[in-house]
Protein backbone atom coordinates (compact mmCIF):
# COMPACT_ATOMS: atom_id res chain seq x y z
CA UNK A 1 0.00 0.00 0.00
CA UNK A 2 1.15 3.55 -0.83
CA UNK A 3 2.44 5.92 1.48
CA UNK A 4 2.50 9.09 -1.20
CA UNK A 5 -0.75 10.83 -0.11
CA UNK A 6 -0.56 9.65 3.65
CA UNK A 7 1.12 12.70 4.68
CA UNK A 8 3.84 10.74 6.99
CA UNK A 9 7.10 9.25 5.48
CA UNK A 10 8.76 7.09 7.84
CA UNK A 11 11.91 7.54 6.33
CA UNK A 12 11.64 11.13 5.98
CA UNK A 13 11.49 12.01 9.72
CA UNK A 14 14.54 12.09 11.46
CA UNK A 15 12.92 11.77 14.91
CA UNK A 16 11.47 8.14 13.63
CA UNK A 17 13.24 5.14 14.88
CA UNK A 18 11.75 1.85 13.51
CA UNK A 19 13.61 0.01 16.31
CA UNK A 20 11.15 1.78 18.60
CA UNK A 21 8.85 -1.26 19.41
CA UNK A 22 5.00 -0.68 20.17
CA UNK A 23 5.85 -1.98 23.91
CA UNK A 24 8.40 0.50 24.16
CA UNK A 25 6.11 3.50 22.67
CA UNK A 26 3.81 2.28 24.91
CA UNK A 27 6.10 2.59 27.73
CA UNK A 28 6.60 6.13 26.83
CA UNK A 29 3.52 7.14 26.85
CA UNK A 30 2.99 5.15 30.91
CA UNK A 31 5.76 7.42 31.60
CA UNK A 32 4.69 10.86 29.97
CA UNK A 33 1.44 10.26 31.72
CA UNK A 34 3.32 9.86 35.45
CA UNK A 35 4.61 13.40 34.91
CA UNK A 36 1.51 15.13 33.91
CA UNK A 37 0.19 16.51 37.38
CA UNK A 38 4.10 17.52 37.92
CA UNK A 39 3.75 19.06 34.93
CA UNK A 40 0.40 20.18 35.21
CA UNK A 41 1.85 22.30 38.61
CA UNK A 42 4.63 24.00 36.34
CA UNK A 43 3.97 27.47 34.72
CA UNK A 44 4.83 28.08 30.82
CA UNK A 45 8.40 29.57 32.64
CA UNK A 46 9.02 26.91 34.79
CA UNK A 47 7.52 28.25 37.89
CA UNK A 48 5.78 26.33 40.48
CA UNK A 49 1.99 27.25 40.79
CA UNK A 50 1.18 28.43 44.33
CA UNK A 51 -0.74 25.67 46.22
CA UNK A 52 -2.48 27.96 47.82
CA UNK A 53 -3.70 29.88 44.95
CA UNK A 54 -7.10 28.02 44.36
CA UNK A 55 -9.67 27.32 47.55
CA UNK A 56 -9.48 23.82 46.98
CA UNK A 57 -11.92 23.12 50.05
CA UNK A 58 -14.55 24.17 48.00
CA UNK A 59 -16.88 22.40 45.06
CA UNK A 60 -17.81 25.51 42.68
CA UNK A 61 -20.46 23.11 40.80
CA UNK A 62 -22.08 22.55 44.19
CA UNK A 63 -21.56 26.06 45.78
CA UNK A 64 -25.12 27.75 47.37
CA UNK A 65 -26.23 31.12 48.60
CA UNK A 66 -27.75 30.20 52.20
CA UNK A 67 -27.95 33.96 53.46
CA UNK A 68 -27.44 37.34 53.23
CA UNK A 69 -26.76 40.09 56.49
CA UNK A 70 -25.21 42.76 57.08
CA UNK A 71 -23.96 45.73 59.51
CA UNK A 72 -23.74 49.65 59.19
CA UNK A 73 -20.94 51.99 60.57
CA UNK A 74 -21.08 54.69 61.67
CA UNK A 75 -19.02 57.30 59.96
CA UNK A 76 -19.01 60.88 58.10
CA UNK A 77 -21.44 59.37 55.73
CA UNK A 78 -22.54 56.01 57.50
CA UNK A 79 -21.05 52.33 55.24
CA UNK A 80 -23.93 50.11 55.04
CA UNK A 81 -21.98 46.60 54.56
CA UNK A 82 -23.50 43.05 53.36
CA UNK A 83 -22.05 39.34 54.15
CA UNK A 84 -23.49 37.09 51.77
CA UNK A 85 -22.52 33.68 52.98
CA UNK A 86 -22.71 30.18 51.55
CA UNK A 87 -22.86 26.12 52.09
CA UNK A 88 -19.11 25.85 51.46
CA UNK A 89 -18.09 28.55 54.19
CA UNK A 90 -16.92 30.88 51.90
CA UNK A 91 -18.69 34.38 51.97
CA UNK A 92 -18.17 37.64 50.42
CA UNK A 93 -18.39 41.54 51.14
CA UNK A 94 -20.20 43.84 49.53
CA UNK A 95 -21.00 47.63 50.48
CA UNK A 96 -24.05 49.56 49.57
CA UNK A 97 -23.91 53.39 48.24
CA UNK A 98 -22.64 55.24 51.76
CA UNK A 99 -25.47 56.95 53.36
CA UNK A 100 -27.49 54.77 51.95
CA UNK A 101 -29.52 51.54 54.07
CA UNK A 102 -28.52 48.07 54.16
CA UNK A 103 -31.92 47.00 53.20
CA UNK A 104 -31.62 48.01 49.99
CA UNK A 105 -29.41 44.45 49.57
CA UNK A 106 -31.51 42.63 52.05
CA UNK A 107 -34.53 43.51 50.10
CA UNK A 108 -33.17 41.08 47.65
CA UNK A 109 -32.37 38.24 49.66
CA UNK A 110 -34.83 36.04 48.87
CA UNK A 111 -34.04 36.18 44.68
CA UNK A 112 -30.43 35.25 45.12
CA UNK A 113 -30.86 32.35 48.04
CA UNK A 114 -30.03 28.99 46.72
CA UNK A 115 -28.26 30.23 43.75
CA UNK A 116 -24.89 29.75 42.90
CA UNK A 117 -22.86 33.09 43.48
CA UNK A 118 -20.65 32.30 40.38
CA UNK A 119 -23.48 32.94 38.23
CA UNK A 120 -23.15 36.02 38.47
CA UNK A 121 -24.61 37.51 35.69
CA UNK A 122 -27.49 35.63 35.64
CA UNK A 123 -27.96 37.12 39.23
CA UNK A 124 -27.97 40.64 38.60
CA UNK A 125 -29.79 40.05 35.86
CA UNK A 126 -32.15 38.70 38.12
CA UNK A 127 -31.95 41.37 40.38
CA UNK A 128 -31.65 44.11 38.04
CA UNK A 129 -35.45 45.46 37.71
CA UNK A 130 -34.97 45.92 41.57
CA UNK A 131 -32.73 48.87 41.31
CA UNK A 132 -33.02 52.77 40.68
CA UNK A 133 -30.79 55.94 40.30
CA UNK A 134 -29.32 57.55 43.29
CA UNK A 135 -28.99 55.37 46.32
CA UNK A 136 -31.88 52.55 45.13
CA UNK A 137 -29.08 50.94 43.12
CA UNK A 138 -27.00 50.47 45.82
CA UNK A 139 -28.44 47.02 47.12
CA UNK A 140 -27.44 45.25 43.07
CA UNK A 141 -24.13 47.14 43.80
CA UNK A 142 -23.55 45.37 46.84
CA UNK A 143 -24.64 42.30 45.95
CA UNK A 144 -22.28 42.80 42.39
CA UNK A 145 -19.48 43.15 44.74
CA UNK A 146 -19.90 40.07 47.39
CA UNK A 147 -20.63 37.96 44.24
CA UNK A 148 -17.34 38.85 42.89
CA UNK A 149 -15.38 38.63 46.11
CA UNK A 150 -17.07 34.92 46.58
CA UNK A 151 -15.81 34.46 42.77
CA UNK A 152 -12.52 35.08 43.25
CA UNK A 153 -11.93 33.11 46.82
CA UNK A 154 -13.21 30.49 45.34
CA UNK A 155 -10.88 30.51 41.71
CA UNK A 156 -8.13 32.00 43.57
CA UNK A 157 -7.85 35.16 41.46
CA UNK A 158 -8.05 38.92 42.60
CA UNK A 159 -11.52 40.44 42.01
CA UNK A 160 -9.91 42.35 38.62
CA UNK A 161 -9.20 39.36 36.80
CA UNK A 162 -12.87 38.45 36.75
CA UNK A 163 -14.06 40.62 34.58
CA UNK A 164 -10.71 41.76 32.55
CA UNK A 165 -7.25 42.84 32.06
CA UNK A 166 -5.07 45.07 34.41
CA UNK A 167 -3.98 48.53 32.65
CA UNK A 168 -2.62 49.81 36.04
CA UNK A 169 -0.89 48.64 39.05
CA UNK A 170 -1.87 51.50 41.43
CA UNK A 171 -5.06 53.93 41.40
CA UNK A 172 -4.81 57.76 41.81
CA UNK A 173 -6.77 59.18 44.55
CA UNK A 174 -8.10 62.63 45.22
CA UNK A 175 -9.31 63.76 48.63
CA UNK A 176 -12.24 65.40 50.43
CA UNK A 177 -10.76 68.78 52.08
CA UNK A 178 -13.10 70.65 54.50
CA UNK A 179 -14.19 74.35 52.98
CA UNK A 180 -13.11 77.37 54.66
CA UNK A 181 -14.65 81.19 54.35
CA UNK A 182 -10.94 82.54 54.31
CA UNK A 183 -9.22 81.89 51.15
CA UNK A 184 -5.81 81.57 53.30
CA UNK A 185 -6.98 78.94 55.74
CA UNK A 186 -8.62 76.68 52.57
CA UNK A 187 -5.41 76.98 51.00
CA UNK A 188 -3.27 76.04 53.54
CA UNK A 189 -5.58 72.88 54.08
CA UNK A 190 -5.14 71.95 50.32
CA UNK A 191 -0.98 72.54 50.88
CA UNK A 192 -1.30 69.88 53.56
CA UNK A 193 -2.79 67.69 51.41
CA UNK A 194 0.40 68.18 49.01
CA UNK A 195 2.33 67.37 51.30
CA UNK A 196 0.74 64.38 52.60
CA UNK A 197 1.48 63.24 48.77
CA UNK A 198 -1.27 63.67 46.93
CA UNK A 199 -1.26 64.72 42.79
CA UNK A 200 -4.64 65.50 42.03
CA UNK A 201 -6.97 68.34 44.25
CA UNK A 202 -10.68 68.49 44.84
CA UNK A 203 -12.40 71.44 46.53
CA UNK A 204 -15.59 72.62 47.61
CA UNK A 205 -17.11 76.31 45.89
CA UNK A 206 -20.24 76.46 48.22
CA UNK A 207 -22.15 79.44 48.61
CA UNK A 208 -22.42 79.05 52.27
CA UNK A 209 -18.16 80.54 52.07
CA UNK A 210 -19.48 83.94 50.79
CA UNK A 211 -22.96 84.36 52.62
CA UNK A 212 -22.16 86.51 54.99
CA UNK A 213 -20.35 89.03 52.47
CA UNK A 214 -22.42 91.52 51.22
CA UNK A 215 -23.74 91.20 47.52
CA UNK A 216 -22.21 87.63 46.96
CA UNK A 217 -25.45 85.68 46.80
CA UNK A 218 -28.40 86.52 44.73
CA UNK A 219 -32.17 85.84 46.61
CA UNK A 220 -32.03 82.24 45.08
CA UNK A 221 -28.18 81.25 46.65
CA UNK A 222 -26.82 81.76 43.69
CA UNK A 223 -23.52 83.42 43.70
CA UNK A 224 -23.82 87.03 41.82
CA UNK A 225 -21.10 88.29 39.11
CA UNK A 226 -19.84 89.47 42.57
CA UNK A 227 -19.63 86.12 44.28
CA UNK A 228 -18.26 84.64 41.36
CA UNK A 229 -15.03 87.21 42.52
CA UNK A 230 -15.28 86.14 45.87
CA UNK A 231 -15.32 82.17 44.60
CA UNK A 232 -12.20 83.34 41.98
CA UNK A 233 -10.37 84.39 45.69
CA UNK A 234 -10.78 80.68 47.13
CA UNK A 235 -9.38 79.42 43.67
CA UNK A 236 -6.49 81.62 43.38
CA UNK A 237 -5.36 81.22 47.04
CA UNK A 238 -5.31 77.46 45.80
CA UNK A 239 -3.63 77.55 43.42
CA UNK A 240 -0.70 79.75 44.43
CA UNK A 241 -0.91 77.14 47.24
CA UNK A 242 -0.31 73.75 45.27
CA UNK A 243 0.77 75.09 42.01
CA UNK A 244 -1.05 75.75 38.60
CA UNK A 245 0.15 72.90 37.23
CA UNK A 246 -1.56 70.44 39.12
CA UNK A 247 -4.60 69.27 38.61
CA UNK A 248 -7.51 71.10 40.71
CA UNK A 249 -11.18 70.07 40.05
CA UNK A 250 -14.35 72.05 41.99
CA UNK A 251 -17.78 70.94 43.15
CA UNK A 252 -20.63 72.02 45.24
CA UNK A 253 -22.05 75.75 43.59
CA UNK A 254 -25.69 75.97 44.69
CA UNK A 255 -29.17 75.63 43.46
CA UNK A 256 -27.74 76.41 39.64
CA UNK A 257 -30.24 76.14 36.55
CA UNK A 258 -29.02 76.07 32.99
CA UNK A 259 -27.62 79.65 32.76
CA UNK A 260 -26.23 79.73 36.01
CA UNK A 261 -23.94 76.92 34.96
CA UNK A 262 -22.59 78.51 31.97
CA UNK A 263 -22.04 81.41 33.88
CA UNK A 264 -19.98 79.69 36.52
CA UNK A 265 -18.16 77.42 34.25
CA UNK A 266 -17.17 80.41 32.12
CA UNK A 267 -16.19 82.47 34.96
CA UNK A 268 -13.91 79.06 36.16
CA UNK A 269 -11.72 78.81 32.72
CA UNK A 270 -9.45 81.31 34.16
CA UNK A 271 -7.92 78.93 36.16
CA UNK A 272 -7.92 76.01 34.40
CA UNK A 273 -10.26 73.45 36.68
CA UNK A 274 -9.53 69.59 36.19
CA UNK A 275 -13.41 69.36 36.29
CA UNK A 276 -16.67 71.45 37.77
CA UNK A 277 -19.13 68.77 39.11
CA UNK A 278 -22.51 68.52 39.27
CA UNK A 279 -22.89 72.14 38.26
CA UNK A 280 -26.74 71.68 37.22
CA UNK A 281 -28.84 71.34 40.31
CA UNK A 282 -32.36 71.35 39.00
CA UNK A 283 -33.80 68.16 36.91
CA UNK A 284 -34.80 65.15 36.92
CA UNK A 285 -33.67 63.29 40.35
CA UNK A 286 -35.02 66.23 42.17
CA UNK A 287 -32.50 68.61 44.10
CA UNK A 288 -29.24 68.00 44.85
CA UNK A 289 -28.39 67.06 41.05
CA UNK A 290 -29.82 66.48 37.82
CA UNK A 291 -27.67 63.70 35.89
CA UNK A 292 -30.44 62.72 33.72
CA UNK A 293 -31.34 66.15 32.31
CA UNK A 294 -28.36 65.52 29.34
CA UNK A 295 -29.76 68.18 27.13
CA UNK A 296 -29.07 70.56 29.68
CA UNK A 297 -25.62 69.17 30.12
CA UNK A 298 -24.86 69.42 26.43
CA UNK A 299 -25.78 73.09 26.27
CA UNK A 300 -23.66 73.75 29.17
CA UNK A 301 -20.85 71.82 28.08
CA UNK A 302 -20.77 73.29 24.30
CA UNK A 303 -20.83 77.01 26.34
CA UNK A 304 -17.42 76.56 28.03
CA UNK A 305 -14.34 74.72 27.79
CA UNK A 306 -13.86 73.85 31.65
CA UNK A 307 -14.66 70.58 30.96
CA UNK A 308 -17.94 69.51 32.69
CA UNK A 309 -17.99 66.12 34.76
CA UNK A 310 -21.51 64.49 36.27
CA UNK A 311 -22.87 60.85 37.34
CA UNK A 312 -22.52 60.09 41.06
CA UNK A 313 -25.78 59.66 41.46
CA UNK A 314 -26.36 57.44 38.14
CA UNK A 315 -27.36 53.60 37.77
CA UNK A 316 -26.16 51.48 34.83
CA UNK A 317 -25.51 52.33 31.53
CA UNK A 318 -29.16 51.84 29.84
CA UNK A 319 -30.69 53.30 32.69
CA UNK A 320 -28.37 56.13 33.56
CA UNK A 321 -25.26 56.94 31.40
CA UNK A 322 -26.14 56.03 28.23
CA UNK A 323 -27.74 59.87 26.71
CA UNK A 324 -25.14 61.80 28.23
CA UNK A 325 -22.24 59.38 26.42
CA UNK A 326 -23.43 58.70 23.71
CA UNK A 327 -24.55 62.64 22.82
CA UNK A 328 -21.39 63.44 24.21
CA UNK A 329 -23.06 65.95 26.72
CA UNK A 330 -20.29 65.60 29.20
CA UNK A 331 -16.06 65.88 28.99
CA UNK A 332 -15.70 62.97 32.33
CA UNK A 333 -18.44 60.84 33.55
CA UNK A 334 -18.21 60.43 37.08
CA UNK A 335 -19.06 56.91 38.25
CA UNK A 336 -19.74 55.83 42.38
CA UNK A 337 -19.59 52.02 41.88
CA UNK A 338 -21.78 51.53 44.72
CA UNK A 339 -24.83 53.43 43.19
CA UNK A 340 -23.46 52.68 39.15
CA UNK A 341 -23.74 48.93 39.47
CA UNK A 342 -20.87 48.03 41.65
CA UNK A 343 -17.58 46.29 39.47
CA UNK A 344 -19.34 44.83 36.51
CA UNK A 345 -21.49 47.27 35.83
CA UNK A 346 -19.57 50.17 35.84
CA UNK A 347 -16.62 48.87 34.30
CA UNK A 348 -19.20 48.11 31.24
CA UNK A 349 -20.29 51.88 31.77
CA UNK A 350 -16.56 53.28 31.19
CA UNK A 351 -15.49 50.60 28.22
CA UNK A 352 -18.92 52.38 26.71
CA UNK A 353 -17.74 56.15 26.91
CA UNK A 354 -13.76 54.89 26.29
CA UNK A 355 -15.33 54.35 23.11
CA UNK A 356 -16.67 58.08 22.43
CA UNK A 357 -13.28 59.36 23.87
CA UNK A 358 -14.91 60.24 27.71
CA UNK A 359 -12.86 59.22 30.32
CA UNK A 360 -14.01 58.25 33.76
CA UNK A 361 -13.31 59.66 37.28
CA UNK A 362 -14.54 57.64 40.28
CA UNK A 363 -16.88 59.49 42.77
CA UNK A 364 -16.38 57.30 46.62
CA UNK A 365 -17.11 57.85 50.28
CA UNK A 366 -17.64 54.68 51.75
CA UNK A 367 -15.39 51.86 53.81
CA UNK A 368 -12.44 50.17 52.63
CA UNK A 369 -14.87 47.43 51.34
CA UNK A 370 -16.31 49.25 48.61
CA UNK A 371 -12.99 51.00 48.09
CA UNK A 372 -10.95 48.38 47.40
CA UNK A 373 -14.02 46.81 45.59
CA UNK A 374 -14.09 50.11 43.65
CA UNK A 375 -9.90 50.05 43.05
CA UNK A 376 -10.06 46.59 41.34
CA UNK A 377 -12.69 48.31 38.83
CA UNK A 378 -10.31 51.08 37.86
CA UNK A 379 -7.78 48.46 37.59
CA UNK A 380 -9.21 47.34 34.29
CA UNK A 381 -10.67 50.62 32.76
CA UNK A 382 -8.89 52.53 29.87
CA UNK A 383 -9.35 55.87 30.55
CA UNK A 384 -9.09 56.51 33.79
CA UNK A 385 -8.61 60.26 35.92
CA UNK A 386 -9.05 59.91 39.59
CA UNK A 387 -11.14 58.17 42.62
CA UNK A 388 -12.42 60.05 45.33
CA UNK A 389 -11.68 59.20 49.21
CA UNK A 390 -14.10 61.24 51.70
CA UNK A 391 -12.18 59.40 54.77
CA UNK A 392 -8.55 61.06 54.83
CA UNK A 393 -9.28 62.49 58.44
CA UNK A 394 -10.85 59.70 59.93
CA UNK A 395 -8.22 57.71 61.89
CA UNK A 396 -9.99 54.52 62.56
CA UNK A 397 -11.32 54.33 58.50
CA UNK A 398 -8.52 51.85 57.43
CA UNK A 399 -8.75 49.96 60.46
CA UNK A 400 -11.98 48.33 60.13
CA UNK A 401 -10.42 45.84 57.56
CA UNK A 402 -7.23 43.50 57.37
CA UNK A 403 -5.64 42.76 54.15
CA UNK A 404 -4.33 45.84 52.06
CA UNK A 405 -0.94 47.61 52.91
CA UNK A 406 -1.72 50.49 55.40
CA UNK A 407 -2.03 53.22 55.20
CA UNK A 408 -4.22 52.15 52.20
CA UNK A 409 -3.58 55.64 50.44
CA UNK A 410 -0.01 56.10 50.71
CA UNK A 411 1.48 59.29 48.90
CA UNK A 412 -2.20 60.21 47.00
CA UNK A 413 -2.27 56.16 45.22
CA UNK A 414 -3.62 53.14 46.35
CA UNK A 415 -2.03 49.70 45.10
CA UNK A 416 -4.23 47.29 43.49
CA UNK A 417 -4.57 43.69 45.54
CA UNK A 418 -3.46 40.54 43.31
CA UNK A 419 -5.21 38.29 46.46
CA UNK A 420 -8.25 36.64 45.86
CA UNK A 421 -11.51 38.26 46.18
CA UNK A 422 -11.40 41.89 46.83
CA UNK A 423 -8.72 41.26 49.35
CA UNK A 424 -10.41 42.62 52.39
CA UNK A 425 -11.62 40.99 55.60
CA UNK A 426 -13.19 42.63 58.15
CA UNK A 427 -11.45 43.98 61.57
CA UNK A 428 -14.57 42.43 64.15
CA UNK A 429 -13.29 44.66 66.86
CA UNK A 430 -13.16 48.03 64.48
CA UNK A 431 -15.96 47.49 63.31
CA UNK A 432 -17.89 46.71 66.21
CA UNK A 433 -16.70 50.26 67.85
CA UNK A 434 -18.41 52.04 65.33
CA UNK A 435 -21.60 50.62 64.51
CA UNK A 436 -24.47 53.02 64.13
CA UNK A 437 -27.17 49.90 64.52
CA UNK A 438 -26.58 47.40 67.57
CA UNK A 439 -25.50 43.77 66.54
CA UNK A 440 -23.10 42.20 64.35
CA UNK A 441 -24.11 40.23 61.23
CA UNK A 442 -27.04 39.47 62.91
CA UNK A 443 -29.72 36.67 61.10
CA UNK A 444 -32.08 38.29 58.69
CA UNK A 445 -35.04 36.66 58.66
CA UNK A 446 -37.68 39.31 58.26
CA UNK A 447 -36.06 39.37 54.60
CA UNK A 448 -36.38 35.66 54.04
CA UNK A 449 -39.61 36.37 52.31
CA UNK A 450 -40.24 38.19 49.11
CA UNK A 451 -40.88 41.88 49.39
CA UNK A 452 -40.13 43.06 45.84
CA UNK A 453 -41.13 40.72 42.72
CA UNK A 454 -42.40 40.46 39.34
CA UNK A 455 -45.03 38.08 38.14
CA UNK A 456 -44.96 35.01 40.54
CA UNK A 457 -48.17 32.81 40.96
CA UNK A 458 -49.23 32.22 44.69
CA UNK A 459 -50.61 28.93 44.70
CA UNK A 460 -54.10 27.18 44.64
CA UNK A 461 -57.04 29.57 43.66
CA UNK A 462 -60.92 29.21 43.09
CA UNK A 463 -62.00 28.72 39.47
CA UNK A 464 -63.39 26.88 36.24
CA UNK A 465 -61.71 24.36 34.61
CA UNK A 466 -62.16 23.63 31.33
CA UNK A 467 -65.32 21.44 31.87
CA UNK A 468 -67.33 24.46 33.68
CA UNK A 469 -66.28 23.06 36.98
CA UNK A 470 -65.07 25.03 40.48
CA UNK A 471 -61.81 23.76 41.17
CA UNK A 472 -59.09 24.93 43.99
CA UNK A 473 -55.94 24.52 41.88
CA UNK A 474 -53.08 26.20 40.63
């Protein structure tokens, strides 16, 4: 029989020995096989895997969600924080929007029960008519977040490499800094945050600093053409302070409408802002800010060139982001992850406006939970600015977990964990110190129950079959 169209020449490969008897290829083969699990613990270089790096107590197939609970602390803005445990032992952390109620995740106890937490898309999904702008989508951000930290104890992977790659190693940070009515005192506050190491500047332009100065407010709070000067004194004492070449974004102007806005922004490009947040205050979430209203945004942002940033208070990207993005009514969107959809979510919400050439700062003021949550987010965005931390003066704030390097912001950067989950535990005995609501973790079972649904039949019920007769059935 021909060999010519086999493909294989025996006598054309120099790696074929016919002396090589089937018993011996055989033996081979016994012997390749005895070195596959050494193998199989060897890296492409080499390396020995890490034992330790998968939770090989647990069965992922046969993993369950048996309960959800959860504790608040008490704090500047108070962390509402969620344990969802499971049959295996292994539980994860989650944090709901700060300021915001723990029930918002307990609500939803009774949808995710049973499950298993590595489905995690098909959770949220399931979970995701059950959320709203502002702080209603805080209880599918904390759930987003414990699912992921379950994920990654369980695969042995950091909370990151769940849903991508890492473009950076450490996260920027820009902190809270208490206002001041005297120019010099608020910008020798913002020198001390300098010099505490931090690159990128945040402060407050409230009208409550120029109230009590004749003509600066107009009868709406509104700073006049007057107050804008008095504002322009707070910014210039700035930035002689920490230098016009660093980055200095503002927030906080009053009840401003449409033309207010423009008039403030264009009254800001003298001194070259990073950002000016939030500047419309009247729409569609009511006071306090109006993400939604992205007409309005567009007009104000196509009047000015200090670029205009909004979104704190926005869930997902269908429901929230999507008009101002994709009309490119904003220069930054501004993401919280514990309100935009926790680390899924909003990482799907920046790869969307990557795309139209928006980058994304990071709006935060919770616990180290949804920080660090938050940090392994950023980790895998493009286009990143800067995360917000409303905690710098609170001494205890990095001591109510265990885990990251401490301090946890160290010279205005915070490293990104490679340990499985979101690399946090819990300090018990912080914690416990500063609980606003008595009892730790305690059971849950007034939530066992539904209390939001959709369509869900309730049993037996009176009625006519199909031969005319009353029947109790379902």
């Amino acid at each position: 029989m021909s060999n010519s169209n086999s493909g294989f020449n025996p006598g054309s490969n120099p790696g074929f020995n016919p002396g090589v008897k089937r018993r011996g290829i055989l033996g081979m083969m016994a012997g390749t096989a005895a070195l596959a699990p050494l193998m199989a613990e060897q890296t492409a270089g080499g390396q020995p895997l890490q034992s330790g790096a998968v939770n090989r107590n647990s069965a992922p197939s046969q993993l369950r969600i048996t309960d959800m609970r959860a504790i608040r602390i008490a704090s500047n803005y108070d962390y509402p924080i969620i344990r969802i445990d499971t049959n295996q032992g292994v539980y994860g952390l989650g944090e709901a929007r700060d300021a915001g109620n723990e029930g918002m995740a307990l609500v939803l106890k009774p949808h995710i029960v049973g499950r298993n937490p590595l489905e995690i898309e098909p959770i949220l999904d399931r979970i995701r008519n059950f959320t709203n702008q502002r702080r209603f989508g805080g209880g599918y951000s904390a759930l987003d977040i414990a699912l992921h930290d379950i994920a990654g104890k369980v695969y042995g992977v950091p909370a990151w490499r769940l849903v991508g790659s890492q473009y950076r190693s450490r996260v920027r940070c820009y902190c809270d800094t208490t206002e001041s009515s005297d120019p010099k005192v608020y910008a020798a506050r913002m020198a001390a945050r300098k010099k505490m190491g931090f690159t990128f500047f945040k402060m407050d332009i409230m009208p409550s600093m120029i109230r009590n100065r004749p003509g600066g407010l107009n009868t709406r709070g509104v700073a006049t053409a007057k107050g804008l000067q008095m504002y322009g004194e707070h910014i210039q004492a700035v930035r002689d302070a920490i230098g016009w070449d660093q980055p200095l974004a503002a927030d906080h102007f009053g009840p401003l409408d449409v033309n207010d806005a423009i008039r403030h922004a264009r009254y800001f490009e003298q001194y070259e802002l990073a950002w000016a947040e939030d500047l419309l205050q009247v729409g569609t979430l009511g006071s306090g800010d109006a993400p939604k209203n992205w007409r309005a945004y567009k007009e104000i942002k196509e009047s000015t060139v200090t670029p205009i940033n909004t979104g704190e208070s926005l869930f997902g990207l269908e429901e929230g982001f999507r008009p101002l993005i994709e009309n490119n009514a904003v220069d930054i969107i501004h993401t919280d992850p514990l309100t935009s959809g926790g680390i899924r979510e909003t990482k799907r919400i920046s790869d969307f406006a990557s795309m139209y050439g928006i980058p994304t700062a990071v709006h935060f003021a919770g616990s180290p939970v949804g920080c660090m949550a938050s940090v392994h987010m950023i980790a895998t965005i493009k286009d990143f600015v800067a995360m917000e931390n409303h905690a710098v003066d609170i001494p205890w704030w990095g001591d109510l977990v265990t885990g990251p390097a401490k301090p946890i912001i160290q010279d205005g950067y915070i490293q990104v964990p490679n340990t499985p989950g979101i690399g946090v535990e819990l300090n018990e005995e912080a914690c416990k110190a500063h609980l606003r609501v008595p009892g730790y973790f305690e059971p849950t079972p007034q939530y066992d129950k539904f209390i939001l649904d959709e369509f869900r039949t309730g049993g037996p019920y009176p009625h006519l079959d199909e031969n005319g007769k009353l029947v109790n059935t379902r």
